[in-house]
C-alpha atoms as a PDB file:
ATOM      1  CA  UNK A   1      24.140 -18.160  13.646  1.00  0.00           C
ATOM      2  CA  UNK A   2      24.082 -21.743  11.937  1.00  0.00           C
ATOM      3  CA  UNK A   3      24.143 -23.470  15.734  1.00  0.00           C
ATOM      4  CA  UNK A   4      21.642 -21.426  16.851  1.00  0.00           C
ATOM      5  CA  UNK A   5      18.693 -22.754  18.659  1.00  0.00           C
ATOM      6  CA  UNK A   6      15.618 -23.384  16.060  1.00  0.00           C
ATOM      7  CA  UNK A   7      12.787 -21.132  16.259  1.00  0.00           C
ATOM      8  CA  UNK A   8       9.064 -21.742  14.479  1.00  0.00           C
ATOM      9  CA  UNK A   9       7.834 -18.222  14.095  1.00  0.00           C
ATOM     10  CA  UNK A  10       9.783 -15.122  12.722  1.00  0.00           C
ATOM     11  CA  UNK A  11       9.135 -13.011  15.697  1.00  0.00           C
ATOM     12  CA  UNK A  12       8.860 -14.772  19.361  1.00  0.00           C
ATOM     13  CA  UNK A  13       5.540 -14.457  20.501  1.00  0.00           C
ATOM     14  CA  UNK A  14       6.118 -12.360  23.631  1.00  0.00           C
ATOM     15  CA  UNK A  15       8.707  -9.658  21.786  1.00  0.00           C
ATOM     16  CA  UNK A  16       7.264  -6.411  21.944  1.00  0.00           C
ATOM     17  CA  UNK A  17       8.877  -3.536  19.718  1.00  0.00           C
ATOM     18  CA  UNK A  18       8.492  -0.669  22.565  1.00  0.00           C
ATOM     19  CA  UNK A  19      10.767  -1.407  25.235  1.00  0.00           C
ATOM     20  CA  UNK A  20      11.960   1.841  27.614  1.00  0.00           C
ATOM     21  CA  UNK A  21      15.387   0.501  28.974  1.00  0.00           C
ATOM     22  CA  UNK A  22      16.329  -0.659  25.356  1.00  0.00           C
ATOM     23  CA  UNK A  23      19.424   1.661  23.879  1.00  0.00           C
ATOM     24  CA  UNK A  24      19.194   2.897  20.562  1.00  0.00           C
ATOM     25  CA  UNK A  25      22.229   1.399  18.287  1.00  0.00           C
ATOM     26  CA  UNK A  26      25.274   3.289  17.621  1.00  0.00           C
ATOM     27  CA  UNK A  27      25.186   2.579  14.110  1.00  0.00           C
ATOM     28  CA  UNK A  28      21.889   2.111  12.724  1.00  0.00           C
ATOM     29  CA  UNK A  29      23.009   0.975   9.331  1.00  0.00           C
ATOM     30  CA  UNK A  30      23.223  -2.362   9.718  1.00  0.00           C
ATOM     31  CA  UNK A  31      19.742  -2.806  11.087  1.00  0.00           C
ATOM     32  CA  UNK A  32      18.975  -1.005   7.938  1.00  0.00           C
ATOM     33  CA  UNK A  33      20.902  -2.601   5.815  1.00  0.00           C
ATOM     34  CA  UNK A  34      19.279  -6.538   7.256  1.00  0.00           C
ATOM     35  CA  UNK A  35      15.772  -4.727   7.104  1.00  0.00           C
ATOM     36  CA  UNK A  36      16.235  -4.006   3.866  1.00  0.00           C
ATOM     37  CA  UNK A  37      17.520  -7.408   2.764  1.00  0.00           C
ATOM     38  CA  UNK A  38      14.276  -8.963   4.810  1.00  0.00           C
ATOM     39  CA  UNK A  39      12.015  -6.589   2.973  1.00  0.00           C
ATOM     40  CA  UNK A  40      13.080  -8.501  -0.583  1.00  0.00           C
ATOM     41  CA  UNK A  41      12.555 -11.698   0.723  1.00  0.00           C
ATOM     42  CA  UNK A  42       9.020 -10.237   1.744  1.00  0.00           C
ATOM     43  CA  UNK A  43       8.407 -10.666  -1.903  1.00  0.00           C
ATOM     44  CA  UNK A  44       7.332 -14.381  -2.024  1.00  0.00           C
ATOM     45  CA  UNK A  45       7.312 -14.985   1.648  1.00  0.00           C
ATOM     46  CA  UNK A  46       4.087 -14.587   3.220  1.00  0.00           C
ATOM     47  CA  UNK A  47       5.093 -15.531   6.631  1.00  0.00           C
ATOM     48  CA  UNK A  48       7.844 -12.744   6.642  1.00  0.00           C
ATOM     49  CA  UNK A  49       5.194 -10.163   5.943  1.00  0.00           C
ATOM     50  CA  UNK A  50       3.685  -9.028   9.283  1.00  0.00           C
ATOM     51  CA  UNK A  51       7.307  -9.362  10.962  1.00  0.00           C
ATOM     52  CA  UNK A  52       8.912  -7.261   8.604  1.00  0.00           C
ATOM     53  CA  UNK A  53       6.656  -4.664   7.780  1.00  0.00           C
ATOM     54  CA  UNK A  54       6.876  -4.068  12.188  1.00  0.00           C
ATOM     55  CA  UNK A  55      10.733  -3.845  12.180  1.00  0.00           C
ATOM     56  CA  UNK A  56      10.218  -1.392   9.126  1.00  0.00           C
ATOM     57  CA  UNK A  57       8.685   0.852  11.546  1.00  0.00           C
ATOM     58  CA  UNK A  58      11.667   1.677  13.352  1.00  0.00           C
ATOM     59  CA  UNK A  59      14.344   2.240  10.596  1.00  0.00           C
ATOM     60  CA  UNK A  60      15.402   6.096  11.962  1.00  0.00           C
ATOM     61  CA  UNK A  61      16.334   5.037  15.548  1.00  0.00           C
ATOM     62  CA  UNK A  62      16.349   1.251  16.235  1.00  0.00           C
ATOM     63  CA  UNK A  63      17.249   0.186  19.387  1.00  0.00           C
ATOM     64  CA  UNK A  64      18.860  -3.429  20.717  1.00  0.00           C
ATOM     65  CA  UNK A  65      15.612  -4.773  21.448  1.00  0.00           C
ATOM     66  CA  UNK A  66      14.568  -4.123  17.582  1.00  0.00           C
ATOM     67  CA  UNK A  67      18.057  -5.646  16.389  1.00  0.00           C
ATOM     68  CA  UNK A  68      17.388  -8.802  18.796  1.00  0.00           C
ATOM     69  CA  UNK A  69      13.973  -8.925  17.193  1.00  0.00           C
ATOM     70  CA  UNK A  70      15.801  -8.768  13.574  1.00  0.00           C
ATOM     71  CA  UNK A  71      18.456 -11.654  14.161  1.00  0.00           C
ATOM     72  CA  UNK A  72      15.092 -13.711  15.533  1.00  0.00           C
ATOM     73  CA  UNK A  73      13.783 -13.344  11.910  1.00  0.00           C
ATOM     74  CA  UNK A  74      16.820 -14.772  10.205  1.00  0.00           C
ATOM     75  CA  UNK A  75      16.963 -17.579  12.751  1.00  0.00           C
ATOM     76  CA  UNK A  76      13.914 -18.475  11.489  1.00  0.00           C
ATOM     77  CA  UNK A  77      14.864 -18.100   8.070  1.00  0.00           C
ATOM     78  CA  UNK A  78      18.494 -20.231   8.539  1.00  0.00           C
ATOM     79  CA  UNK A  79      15.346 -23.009   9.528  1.00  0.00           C
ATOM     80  CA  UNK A  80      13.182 -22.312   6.816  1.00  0.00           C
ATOM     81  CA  UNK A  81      15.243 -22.300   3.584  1.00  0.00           C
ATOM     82  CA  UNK A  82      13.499 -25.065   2.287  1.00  0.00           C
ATOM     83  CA  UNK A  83      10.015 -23.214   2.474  1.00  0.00           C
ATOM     84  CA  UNK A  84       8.067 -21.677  -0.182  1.00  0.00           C
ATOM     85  CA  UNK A  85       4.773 -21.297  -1.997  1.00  0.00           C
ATOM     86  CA  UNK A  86       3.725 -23.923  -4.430  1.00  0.00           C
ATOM     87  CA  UNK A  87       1.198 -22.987  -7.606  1.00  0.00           C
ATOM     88  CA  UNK A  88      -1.102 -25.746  -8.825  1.00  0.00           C
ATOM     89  CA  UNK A  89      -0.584 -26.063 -12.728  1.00  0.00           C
ATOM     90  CA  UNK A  90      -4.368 -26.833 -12.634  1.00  0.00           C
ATOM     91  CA  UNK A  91      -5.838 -25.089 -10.311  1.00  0.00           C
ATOM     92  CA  UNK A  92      -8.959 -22.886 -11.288  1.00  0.00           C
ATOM     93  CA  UNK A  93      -9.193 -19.214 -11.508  1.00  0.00           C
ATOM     94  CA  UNK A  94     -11.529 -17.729  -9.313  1.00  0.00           C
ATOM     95  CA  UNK A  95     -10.825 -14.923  -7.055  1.00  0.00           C
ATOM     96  CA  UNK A  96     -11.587 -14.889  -3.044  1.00  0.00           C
ATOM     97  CA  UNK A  97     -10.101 -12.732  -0.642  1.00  0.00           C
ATOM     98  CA  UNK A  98      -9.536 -12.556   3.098  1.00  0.00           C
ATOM     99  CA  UNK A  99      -9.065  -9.355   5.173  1.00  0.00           C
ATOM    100  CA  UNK A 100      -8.580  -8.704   9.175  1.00  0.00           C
ATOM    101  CA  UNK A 101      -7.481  -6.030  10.852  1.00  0.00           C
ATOM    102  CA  UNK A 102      -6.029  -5.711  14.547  1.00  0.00           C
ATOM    103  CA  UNK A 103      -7.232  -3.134  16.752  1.00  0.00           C
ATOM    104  CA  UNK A 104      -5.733  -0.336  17.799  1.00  0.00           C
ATOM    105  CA  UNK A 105      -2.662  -2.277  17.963  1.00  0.00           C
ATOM    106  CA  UNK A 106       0.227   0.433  18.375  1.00  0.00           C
ATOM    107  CA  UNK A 107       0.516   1.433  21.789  1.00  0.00           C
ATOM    108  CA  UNK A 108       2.123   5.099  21.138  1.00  0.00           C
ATOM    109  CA  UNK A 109      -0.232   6.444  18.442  1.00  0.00           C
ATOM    110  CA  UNK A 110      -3.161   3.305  18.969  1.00  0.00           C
ATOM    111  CA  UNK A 111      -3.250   2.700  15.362  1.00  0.00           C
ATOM    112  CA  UNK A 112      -4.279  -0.493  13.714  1.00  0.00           C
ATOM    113  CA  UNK A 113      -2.892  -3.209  11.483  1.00  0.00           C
ATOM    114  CA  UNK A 114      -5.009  -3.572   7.739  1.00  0.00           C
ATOM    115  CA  UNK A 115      -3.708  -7.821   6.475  1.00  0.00           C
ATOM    116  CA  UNK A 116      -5.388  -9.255   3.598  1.00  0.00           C
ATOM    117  CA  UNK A 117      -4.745 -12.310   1.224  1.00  0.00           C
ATOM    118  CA  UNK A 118      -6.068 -12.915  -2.032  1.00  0.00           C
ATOM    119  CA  UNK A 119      -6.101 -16.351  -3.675  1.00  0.00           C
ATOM    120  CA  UNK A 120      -6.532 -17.421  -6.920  1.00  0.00           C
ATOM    121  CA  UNK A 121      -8.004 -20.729  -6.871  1.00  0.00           C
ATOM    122  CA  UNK A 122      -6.276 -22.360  -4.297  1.00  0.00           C
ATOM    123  CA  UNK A 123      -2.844 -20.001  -5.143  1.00  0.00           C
ATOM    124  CA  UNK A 124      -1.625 -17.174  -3.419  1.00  0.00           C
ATOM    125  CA  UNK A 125      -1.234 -14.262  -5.261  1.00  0.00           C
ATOM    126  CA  UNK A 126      -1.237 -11.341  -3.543  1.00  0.00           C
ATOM    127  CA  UNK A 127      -1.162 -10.572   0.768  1.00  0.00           C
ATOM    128  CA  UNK A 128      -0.359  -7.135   2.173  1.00  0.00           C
ATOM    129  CA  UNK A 129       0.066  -6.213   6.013  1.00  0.00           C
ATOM    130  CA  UNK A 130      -0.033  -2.303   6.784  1.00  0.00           C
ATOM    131  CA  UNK A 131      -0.675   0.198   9.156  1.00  0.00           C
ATOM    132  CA  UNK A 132      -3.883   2.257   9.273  1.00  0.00           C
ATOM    133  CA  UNK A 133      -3.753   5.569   8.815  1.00  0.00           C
ATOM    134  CA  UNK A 134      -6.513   6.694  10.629  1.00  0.00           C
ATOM    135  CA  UNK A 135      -7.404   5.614  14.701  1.00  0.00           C
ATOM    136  CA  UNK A 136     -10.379   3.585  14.407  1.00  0.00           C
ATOM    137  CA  UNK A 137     -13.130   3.952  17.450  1.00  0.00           C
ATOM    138  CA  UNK A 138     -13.945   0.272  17.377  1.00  0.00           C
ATOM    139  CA  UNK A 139     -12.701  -3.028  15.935  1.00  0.00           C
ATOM    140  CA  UNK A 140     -15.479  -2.871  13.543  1.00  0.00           C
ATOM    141  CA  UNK A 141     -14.508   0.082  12.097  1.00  0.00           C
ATOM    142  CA  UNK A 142     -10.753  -0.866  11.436  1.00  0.00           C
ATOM    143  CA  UNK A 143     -12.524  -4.142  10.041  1.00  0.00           C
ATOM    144  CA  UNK A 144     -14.359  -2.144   7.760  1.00  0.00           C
ATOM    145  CA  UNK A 145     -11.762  -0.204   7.106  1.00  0.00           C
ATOM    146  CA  UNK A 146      -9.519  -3.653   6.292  1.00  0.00           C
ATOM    147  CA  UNK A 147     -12.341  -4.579   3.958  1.00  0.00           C
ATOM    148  CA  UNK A 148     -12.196  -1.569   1.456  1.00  0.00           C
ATOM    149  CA  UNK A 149      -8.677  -1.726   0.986  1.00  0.00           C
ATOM    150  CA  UNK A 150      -8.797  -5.505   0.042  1.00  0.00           C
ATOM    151  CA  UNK A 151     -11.745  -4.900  -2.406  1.00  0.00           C
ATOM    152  CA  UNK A 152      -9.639  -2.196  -4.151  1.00  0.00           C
ATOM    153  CA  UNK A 153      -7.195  -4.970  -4.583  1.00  0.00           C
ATOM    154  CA  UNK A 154      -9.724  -7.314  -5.445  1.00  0.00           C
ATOM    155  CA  UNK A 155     -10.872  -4.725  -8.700  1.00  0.00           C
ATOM    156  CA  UNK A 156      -7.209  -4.024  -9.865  1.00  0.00           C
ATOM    157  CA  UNK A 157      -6.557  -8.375  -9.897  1.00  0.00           C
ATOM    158  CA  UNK A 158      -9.822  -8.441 -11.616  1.00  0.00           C
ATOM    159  CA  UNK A 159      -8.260  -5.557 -14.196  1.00  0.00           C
ATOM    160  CA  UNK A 160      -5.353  -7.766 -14.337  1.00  0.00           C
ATOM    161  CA  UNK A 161      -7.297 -11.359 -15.250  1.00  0.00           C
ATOM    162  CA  UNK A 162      -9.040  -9.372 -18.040  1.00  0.00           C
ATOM    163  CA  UNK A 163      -6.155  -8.088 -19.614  1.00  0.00           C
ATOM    164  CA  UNK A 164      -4.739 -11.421 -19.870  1.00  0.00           C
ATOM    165  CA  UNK A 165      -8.384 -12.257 -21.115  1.00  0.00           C
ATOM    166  CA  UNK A 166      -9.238 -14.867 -18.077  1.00  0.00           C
ATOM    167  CA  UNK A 167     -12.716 -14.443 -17.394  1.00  0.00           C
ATOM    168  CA  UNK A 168     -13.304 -13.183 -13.915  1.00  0.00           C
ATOM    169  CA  UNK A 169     -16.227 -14.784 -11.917  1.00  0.00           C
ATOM    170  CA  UNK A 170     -18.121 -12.676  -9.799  1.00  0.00           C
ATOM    171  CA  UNK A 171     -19.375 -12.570  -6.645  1.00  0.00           C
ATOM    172  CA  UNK A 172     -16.041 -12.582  -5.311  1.00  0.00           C
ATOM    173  CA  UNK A 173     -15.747 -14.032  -1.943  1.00  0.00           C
ATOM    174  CA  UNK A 174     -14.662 -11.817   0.603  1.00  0.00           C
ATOM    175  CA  UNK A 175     -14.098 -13.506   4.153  1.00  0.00           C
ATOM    176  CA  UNK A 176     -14.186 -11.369   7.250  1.00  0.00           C
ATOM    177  CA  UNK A 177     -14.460 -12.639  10.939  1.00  0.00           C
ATOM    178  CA  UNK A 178     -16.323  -9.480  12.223  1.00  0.00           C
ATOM    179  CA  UNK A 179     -20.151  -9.668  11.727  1.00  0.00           C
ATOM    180  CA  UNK A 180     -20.654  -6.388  12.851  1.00  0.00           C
ATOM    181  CA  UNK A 181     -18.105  -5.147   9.200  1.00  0.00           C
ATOM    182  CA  UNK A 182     -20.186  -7.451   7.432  1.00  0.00           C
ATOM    183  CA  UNK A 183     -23.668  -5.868   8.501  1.00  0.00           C
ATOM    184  CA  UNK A 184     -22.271  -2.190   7.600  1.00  0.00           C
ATOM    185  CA  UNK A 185     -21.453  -3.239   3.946  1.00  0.00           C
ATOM    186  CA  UNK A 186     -24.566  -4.566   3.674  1.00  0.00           C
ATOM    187  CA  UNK A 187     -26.919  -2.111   5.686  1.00  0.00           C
ATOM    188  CA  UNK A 188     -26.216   1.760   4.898  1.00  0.00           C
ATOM    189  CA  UNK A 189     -28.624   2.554   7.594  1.00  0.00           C
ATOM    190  CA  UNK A 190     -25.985   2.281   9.959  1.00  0.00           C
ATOM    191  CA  UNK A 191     -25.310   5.714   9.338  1.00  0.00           C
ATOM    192  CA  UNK A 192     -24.485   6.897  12.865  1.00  0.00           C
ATOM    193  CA  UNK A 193     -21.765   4.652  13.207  1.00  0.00           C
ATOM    194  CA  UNK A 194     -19.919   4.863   9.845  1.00  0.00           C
ATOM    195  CA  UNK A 195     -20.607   9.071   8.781  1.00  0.00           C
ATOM    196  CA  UNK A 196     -17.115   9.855  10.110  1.00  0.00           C
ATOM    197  CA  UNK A 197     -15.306   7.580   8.374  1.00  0.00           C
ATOM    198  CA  UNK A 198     -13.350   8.893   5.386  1.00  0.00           C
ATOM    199  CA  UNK A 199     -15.409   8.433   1.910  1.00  0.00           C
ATOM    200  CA  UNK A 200     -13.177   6.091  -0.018  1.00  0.00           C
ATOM    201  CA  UNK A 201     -14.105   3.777   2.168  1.00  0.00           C
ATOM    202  CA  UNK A 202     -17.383   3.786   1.001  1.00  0.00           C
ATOM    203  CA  UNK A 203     -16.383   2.504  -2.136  1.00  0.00           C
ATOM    204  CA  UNK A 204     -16.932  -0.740  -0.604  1.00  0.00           C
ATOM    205  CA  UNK A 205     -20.800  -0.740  -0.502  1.00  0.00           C
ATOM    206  CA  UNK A 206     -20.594   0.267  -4.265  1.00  0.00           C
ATOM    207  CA  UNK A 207     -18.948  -2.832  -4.962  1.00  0.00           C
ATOM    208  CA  UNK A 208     -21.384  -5.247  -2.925  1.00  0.00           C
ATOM    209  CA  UNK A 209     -24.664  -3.409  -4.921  1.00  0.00           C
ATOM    210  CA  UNK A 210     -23.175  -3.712  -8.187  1.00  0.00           C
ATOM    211  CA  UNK A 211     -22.797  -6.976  -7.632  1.00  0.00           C
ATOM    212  CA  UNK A 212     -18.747  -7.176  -7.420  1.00  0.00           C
ATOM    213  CA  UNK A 213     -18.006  -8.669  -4.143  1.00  0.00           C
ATOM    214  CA  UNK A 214     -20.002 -11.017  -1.241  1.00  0.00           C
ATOM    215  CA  UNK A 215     -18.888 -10.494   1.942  1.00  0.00           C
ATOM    216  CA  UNK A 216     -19.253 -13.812   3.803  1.00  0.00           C
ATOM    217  CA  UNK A 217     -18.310 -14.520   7.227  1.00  0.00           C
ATOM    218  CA  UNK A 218     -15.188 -16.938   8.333  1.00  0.00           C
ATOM    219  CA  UNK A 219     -14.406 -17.776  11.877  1.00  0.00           C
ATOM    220  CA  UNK A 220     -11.126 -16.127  13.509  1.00  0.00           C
ATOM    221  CA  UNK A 221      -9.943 -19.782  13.585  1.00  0.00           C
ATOM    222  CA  UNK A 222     -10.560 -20.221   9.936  1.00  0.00           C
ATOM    223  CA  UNK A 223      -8.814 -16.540   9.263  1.00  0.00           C
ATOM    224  CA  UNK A 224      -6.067 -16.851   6.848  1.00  0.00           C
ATOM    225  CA  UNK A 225      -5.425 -13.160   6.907  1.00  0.00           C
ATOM    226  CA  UNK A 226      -4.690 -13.411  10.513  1.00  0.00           C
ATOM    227  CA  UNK A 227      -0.930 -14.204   9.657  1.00  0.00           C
ATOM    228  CA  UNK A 228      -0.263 -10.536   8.389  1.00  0.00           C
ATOM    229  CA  UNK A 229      -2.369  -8.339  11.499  1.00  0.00           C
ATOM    230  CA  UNK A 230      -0.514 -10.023  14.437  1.00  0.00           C
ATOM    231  CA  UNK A 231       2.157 -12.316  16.131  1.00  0.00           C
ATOM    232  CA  UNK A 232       1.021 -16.008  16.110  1.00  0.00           C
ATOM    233  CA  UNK A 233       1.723 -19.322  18.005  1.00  0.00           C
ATOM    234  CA  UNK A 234       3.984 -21.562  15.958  1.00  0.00           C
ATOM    235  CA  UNK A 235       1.233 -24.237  15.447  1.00  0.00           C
ATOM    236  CA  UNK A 236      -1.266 -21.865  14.502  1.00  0.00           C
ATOM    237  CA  UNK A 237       0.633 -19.603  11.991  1.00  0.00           C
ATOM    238  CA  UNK A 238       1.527 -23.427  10.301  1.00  0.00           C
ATOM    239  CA  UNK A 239      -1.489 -24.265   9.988  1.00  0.00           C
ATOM    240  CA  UNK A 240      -2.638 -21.198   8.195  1.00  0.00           C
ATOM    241  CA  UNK A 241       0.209 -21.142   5.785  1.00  0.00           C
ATOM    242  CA  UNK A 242      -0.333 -24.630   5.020  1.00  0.00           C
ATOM    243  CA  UNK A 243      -3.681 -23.610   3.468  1.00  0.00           C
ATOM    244  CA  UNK A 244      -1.996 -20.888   1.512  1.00  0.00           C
ATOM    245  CA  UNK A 245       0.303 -23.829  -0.043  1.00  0.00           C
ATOM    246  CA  UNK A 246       2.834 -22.333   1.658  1.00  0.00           C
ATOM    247  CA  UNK A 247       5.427 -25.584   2.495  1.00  0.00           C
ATOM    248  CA  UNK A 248       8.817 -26.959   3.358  1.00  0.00           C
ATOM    249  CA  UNK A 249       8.347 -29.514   0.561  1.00  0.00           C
ATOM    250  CA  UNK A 250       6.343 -30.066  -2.770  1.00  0.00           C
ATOM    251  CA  UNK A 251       3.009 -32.152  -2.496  1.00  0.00           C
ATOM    252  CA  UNK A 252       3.229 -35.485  -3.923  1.00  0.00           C
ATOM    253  CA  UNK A 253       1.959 -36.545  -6.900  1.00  0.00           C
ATOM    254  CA  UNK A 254      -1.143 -38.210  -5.110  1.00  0.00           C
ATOM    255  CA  UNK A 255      -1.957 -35.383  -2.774  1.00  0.00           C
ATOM    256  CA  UNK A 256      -0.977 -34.590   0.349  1.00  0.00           C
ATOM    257  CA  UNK A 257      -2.981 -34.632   3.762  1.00  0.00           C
ATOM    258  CA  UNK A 258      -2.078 -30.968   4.692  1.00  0.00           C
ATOM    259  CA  UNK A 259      -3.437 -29.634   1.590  1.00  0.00           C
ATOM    260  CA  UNK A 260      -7.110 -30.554   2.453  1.00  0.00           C
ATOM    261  CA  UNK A 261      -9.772 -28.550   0.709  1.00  0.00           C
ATOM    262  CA  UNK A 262      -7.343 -27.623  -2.148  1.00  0.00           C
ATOM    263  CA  UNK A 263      -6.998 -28.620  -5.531  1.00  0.00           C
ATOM    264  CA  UNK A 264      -4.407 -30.987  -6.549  1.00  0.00           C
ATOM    265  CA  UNK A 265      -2.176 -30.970  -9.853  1.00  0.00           C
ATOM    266  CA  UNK A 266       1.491 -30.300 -10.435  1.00  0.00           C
ATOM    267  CA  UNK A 267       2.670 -27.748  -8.227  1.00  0.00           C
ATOM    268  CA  UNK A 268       5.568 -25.077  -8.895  1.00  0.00           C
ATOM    269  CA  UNK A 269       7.721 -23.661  -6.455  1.00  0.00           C
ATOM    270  CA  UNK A 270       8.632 -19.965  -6.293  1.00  0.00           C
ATOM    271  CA  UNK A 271      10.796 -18.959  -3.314  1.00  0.00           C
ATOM    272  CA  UNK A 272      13.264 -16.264  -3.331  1.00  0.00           C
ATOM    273  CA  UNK A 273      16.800 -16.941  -4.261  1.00  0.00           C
END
């Protein structure tokens, strides 16, 4: 495994987890077993998430194609020891979020994928990739969807900040790259569209009247969250992490170019042992 050809991303970006003329292993334990392992490394590394949380999926009857799939993500890993995410001792602590969602993306039961972020200045501090659910009728409506479930994060790291008696700043910035999400938290006249989704969802408006959260748009380029909804080109799933501080090495002490648009200081490491 040491002499094995270097990868960039944890999962190749044309694997796909249903294959027909794949044979289920004889002894599904040790896919288990190195799921299981994977999932505890998920703890501090973001770029694990998405990968993970798919080959979770398949833990009763996983087939050769899934263990492939699994030995890909410690490939990746064997390359990216080094890697981590760094904290800026100085960094300031307001809260913004972003949230996607990918559509529909199971083929057997068409369900989609809910992958947020939320940062704490320019720290990452909490990021969550999951499976809907509920079918959505439209990408807007597994955005919207996407969008509740980060605000109830959002309220519970604002619960935390008070307890440790950090003043929390509202608005909180919510980023979403679907307009049509956006208009819907905004707008309750879009009734017709929205009166069959589940209430708790609803909890969302709630929080943009009272003056907790401001959704804002982002473009799909600028879309942090996209890391934990889908499988992503090696240069763009860099690039995003970068911005989430997540690196191979520490910043210097006079910046460093890749960390454009955050704030600098003395930065701390925390990366799974």
């Amino acid at each position: 495994m040491m002499n094995a050809k270097a990868v960039v991303t944890p999962l190749a970006s044309d694997w796909h987890p249903h294959v027909e003329d794949s044979h289920v292993l004889s002894d599904p334990t040790i896919y288990r077993r190195l799921v299981g392992r994977l999932l505890y490394l998920n703890i501090s590394r973001p770029d694990l998430t998405f990968s993970v949380n798919l080959l979770s999926q398949f833990m009763q009857a996983p087939t050769e194609n899934h263990w492939s799939a699994t030995l890909h993500v410690v490939k990746y890993l064997i390359d990216t020891q080094s890697h981590g995410l760094y904290y800026a001792a100085n960094t300031d602590l307001t809260l913004h979020a972003y949230c996607d969602a990918d559509w529909g993306t199971c083929p057997i039961t068409r369900g989609s994928i809910t992958g947020f972020c939320v940062m704490l200045g320019s720290s990452l501090v909490s990021w969550k990739s999951k499976k809907q659910h509920t079918v959505s009728r439209s990408s807007t409506e597994s955005e919207y969807r996407s969008a509740a479930a980060t605000v109830c994060e959002l309220k519970w790291m604002s619960y935390i900040l008070q307890d440790l008696c950090q003043k929390v700043l509202f608005l909180i910035t919510l980023k979403c790259d679907n307009r049509s999400a956006i208009h819907i938290i905004e707008n309750p006249v879009f009734h017709e569209r929205t009166k069959h989704i589940e209430m708790d969802c609803h909890l969302i408006r709630d929080h943009y009247k009272s003056g907790f959260v401001d959704p804002v748009f982002v473009s799909s380029r600028a879309q942090l969250a996209d890391v934990f909804t889908k499988i992503l080109p090696g240069c763009t799933m860099s690039g995003l992490l970068v911005k989430m501080a997540f690196l191979s090495q520490a910043p210097s002490c006079g910046g460093d170019e890749r960390l454009s648009g955050l704030i600098p200081g003395s930065w701390r490491l925390l990366r799974a042992s």
